[in-house]
N, C-alpha and C. Protein backbone atom coordinates (compact mmCIF):
# COMPACT_ATOMS: atom_id res chain seq x y z
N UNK A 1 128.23 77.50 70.43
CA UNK A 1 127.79 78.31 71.55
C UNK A 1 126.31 78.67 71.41
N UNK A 2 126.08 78.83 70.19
CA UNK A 2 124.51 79.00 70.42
C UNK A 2 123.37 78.27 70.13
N UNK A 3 123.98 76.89 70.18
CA UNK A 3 122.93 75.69 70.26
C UNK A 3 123.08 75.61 71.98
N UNK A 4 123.83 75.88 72.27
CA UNK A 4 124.28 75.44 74.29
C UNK A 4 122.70 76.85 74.90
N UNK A 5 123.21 77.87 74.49
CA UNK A 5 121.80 78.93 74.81
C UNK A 5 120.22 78.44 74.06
N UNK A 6 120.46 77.77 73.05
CA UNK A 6 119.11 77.78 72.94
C UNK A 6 118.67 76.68 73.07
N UNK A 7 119.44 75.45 73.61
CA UNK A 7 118.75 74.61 74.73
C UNK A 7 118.51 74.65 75.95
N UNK A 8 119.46 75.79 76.61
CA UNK A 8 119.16 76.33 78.08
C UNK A 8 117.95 76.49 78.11
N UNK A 9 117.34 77.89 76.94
CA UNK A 9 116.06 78.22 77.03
C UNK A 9 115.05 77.55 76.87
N UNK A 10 115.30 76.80 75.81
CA UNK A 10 114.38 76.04 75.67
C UNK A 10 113.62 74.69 77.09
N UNK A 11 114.86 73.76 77.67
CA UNK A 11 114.98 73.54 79.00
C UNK A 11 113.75 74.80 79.83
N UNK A 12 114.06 75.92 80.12
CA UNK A 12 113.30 76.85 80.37
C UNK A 12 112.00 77.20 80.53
N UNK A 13 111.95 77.05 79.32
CA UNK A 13 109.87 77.58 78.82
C UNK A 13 109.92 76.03 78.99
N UNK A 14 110.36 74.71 78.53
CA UNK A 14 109.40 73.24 78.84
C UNK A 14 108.94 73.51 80.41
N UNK A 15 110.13 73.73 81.61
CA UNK A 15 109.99 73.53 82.95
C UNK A 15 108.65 74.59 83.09
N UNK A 16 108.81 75.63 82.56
CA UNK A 16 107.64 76.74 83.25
C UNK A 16 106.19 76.07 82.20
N UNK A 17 106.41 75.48 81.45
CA UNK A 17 105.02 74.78 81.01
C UNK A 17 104.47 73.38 81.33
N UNK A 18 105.52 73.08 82.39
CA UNK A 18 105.03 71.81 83.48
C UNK A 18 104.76 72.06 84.30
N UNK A 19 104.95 73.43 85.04
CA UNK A 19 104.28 73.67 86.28
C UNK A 19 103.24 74.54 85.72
N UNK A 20 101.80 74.01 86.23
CA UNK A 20 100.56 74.15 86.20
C UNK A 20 99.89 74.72 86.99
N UNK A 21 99.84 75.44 87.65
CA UNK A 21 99.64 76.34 89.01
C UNK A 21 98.59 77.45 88.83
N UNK A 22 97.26 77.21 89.08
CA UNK A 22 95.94 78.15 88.78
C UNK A 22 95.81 78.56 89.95
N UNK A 23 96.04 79.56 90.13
CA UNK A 23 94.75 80.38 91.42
C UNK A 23 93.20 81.13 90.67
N UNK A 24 92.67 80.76 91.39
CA UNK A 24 90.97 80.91 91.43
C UNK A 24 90.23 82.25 91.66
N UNK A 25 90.71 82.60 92.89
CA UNK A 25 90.65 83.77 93.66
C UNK A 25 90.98 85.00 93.73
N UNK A 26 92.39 84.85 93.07
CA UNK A 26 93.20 86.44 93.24
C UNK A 26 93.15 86.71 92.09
N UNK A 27 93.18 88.41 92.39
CA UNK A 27 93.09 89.03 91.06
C UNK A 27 94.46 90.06 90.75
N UNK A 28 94.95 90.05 92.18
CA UNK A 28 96.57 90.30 91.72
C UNK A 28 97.31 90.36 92.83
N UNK A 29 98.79 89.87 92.29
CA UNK A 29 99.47 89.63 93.56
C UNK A 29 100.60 90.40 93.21
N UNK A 30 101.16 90.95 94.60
CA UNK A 30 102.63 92.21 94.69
C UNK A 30 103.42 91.20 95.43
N UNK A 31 104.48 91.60 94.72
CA UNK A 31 105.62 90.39 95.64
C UNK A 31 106.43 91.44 96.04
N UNK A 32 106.75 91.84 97.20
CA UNK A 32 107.90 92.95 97.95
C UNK A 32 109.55 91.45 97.70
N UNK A 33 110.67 92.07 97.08
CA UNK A 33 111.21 90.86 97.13
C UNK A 33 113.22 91.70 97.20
N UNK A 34 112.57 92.98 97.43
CA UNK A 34 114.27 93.92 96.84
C UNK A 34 115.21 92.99 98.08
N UNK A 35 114.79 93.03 99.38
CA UNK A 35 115.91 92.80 100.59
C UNK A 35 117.16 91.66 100.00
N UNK A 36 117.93 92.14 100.28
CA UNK A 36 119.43 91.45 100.00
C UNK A 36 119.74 90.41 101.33
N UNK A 37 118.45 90.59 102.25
CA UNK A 37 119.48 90.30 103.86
C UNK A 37 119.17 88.46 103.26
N UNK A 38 119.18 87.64 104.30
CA UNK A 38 119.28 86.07 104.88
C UNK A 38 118.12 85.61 104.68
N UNK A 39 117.13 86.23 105.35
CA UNK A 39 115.41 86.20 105.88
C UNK A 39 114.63 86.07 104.26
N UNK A 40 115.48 86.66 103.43
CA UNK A 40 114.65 87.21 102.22
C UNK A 40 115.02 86.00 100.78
N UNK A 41 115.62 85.15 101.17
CA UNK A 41 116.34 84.36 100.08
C UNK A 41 115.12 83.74 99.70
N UNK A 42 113.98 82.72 100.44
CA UNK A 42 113.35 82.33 99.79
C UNK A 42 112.28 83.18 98.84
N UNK A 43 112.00 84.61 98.78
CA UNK A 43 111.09 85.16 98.05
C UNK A 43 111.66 85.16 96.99
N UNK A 44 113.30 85.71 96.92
CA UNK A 44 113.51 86.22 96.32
C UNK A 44 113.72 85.03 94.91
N UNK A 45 114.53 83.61 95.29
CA UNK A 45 113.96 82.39 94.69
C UNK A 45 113.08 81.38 94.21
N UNK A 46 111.46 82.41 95.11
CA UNK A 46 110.60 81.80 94.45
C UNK A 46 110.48 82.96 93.25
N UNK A 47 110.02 84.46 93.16
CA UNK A 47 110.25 85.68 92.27
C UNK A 47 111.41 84.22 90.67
N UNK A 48 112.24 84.33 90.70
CA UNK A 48 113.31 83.59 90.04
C UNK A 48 112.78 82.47 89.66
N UNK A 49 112.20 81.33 90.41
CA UNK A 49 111.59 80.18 90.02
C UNK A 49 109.81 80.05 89.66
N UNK A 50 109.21 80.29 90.28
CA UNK A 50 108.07 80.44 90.05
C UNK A 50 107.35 81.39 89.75
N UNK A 51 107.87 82.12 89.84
CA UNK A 51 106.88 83.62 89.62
C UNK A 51 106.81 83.75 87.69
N UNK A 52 107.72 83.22 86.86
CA UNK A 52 107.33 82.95 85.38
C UNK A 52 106.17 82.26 85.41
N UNK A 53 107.00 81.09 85.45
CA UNK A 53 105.10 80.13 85.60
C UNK A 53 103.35 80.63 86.22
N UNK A 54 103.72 80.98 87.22
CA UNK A 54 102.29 81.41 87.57
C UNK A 54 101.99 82.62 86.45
N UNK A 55 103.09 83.45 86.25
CA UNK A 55 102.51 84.38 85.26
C UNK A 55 102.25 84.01 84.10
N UNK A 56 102.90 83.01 83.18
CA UNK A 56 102.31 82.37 81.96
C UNK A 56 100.65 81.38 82.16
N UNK A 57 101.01 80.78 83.55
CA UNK A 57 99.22 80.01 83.26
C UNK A 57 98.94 80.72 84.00
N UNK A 58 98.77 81.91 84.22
CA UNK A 58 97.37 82.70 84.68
C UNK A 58 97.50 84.22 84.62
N UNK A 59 97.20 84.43 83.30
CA UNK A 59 97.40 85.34 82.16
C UNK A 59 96.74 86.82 83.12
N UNK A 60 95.38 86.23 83.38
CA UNK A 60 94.29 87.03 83.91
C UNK A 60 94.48 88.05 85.21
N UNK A 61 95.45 87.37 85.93
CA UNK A 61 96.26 88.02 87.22
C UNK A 61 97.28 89.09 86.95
N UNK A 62 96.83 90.09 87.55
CA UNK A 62 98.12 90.74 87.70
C UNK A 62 99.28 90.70 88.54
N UNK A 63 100.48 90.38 88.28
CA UNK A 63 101.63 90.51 89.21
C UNK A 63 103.01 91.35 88.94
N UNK A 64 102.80 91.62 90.22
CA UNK A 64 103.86 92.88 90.18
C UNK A 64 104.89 92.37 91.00
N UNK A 65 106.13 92.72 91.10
CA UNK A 65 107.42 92.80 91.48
C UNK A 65 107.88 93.96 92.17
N UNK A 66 108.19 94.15 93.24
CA UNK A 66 108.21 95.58 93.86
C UNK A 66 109.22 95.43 94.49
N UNK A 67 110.46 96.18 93.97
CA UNK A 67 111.85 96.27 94.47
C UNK A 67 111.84 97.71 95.01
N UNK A 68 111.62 97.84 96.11
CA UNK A 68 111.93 98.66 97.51
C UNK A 68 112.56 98.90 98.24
N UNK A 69 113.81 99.58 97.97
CA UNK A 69 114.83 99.24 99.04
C UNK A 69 114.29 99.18 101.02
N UNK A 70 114.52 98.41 101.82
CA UNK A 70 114.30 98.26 103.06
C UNK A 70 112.94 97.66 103.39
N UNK A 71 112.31 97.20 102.37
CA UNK A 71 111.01 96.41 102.32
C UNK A 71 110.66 94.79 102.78
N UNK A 72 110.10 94.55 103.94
CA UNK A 72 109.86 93.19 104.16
C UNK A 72 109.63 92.26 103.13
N UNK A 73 110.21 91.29 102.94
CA UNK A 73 109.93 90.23 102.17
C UNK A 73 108.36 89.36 102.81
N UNK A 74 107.42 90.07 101.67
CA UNK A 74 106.22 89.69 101.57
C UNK A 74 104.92 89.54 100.76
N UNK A 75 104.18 88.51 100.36
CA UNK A 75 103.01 88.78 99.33
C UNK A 75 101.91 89.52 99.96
N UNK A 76 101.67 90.43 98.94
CA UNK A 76 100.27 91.14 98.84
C UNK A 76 99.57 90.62 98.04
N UNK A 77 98.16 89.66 98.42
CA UNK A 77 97.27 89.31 97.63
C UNK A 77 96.06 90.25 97.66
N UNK A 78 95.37 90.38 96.34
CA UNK A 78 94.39 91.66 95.90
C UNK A 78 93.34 90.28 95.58
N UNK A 79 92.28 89.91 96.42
CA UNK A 79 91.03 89.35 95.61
C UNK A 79 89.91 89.79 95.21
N UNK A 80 89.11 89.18 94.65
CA UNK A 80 88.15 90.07 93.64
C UNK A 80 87.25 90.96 94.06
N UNK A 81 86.96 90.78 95.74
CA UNK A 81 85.97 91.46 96.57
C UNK A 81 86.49 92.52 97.00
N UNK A 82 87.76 92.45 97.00
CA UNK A 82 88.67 93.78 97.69
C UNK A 82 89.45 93.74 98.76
N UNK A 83 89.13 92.74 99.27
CA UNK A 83 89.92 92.29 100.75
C UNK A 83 91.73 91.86 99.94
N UNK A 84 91.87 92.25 100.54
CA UNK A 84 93.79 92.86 100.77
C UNK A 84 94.68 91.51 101.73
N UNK A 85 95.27 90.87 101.62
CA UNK A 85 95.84 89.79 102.54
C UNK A 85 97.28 89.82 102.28
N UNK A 86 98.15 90.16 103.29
CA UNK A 86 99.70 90.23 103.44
C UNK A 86 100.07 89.17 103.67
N UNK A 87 101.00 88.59 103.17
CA UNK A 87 101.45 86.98 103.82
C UNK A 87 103.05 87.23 103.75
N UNK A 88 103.62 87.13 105.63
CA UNK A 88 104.59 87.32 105.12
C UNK A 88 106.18 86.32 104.98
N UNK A 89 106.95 86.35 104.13
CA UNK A 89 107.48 85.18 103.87
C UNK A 89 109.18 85.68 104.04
N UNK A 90 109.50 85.96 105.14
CA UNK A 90 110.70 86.06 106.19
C UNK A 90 111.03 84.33 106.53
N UNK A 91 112.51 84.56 106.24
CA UNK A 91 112.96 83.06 106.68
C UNK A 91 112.07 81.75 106.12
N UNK A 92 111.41 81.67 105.26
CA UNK A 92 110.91 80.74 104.65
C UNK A 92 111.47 80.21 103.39
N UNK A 93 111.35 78.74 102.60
CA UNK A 93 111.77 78.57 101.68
C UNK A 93 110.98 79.06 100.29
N UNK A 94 111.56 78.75 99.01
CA UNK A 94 110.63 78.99 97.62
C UNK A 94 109.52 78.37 97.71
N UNK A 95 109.37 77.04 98.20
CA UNK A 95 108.24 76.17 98.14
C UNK A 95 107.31 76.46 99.11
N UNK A 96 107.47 77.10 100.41
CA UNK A 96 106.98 77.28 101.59
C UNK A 96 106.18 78.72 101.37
N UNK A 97 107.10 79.71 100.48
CA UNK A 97 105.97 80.30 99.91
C UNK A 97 105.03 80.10 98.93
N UNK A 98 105.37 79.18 97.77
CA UNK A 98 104.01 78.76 96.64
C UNK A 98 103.22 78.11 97.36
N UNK A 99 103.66 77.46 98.51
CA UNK A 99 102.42 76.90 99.66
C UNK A 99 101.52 78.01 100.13
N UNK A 100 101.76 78.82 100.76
CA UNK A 100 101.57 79.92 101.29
C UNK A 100 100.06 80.74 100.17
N UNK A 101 100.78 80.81 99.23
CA UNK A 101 99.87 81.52 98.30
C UNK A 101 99.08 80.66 97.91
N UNK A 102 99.10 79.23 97.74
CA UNK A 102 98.11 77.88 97.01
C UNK A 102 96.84 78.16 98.74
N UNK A 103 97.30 78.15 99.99
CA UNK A 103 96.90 78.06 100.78
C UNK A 103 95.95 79.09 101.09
N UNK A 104 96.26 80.36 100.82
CA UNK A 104 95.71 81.84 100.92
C UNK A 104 94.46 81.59 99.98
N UNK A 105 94.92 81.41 98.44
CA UNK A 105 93.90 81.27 97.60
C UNK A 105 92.55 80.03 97.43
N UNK A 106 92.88 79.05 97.93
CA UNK A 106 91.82 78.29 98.27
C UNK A 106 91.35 78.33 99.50
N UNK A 107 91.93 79.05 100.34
CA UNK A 107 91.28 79.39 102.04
C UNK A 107 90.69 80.40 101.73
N UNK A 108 90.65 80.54 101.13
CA UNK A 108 89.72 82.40 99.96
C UNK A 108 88.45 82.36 99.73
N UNK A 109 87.16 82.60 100.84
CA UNK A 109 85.83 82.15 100.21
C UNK A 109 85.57 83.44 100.15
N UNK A 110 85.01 83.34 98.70
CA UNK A 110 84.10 84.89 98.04
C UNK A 110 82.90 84.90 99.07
N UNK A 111 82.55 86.19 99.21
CA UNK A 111 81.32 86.66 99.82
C UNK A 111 80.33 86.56 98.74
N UNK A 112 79.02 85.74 99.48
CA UNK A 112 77.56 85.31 98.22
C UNK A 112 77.17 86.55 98.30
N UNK A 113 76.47 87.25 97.10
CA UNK A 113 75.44 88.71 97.32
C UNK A 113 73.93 87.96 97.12
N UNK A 114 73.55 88.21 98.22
CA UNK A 114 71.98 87.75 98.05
C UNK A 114 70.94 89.16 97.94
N UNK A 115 69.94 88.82 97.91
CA UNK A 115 68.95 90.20 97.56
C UNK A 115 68.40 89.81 98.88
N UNK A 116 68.02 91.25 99.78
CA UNK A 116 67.29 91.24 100.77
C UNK A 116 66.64 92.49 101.01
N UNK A 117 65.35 92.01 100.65
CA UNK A 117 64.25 93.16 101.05
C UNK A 117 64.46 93.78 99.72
N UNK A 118 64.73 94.02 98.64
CA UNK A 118 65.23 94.28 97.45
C UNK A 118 66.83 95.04 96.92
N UNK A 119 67.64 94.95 98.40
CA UNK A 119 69.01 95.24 98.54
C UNK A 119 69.72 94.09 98.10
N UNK A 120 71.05 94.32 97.50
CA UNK A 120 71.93 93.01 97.22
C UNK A 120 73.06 93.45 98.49
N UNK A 121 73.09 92.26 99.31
CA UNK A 121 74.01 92.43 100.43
C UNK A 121 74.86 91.39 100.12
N UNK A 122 76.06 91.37 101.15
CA UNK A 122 76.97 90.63 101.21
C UNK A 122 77.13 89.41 102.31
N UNK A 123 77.06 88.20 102.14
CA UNK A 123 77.40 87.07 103.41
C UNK A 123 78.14 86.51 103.26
């Protein structure tokens, strides 16, 4: 019995160290994922499937898990400038959301600070 568990796990950490999944951009992401209803299955399966992985290769991010009772199934992305982006993932699959967030984070252009007039502004 406990060679059967510690090949499960092992199975486990290999799969979450084949998926390779960097975001660039965010500096932390909230996953709302408590809802029990229909609408909410894929968050709650990506949370379960992917949400290890992204947290092992990308150490630097913070992610949180936010079990709320009566809470839309949805990501809160935090990027480095401060801008706030809800994405929300009702009736969608696991994959349809790691799309979602791959999509958010490279559709993600930082604001340049240039110096003007001897001010550092934002464009």
């Amino acid at each position: 019995m406990f060679g059967s568990n510690l090949s499960r796990i092992t199975r486990h950490v290999n799969k979450i160290r084949e998926m390779k999944v960097g975001l660039e951009n965010v500096k932390a992401v909230q996953v709302y994922s408590h809802s029990h209803k229909k609408e909410a299955t894929g968050i709650r399966k990506f949370v379960k499937d992917y949400l290890p992985a992204l947290k092992f290769h990308n150490t630097e991010i913070s992610f949180t898990n936010v079990n709320k009772k009566d809470t839309a199934p949805t990501l809160e992305l935090h990027f480095e400038d401060g801008v706030i982006q809800k994405l929300d993932c009702s009736s969608i699959s696991k994959d349809q959301v790691l799309e979602d967030l791959l999509k958010a984070d490279q559709g993600f252009k930082a604001k340049e600070k240039v110096e003007f007039f001897g001010k550092e502004i934002s464009i």
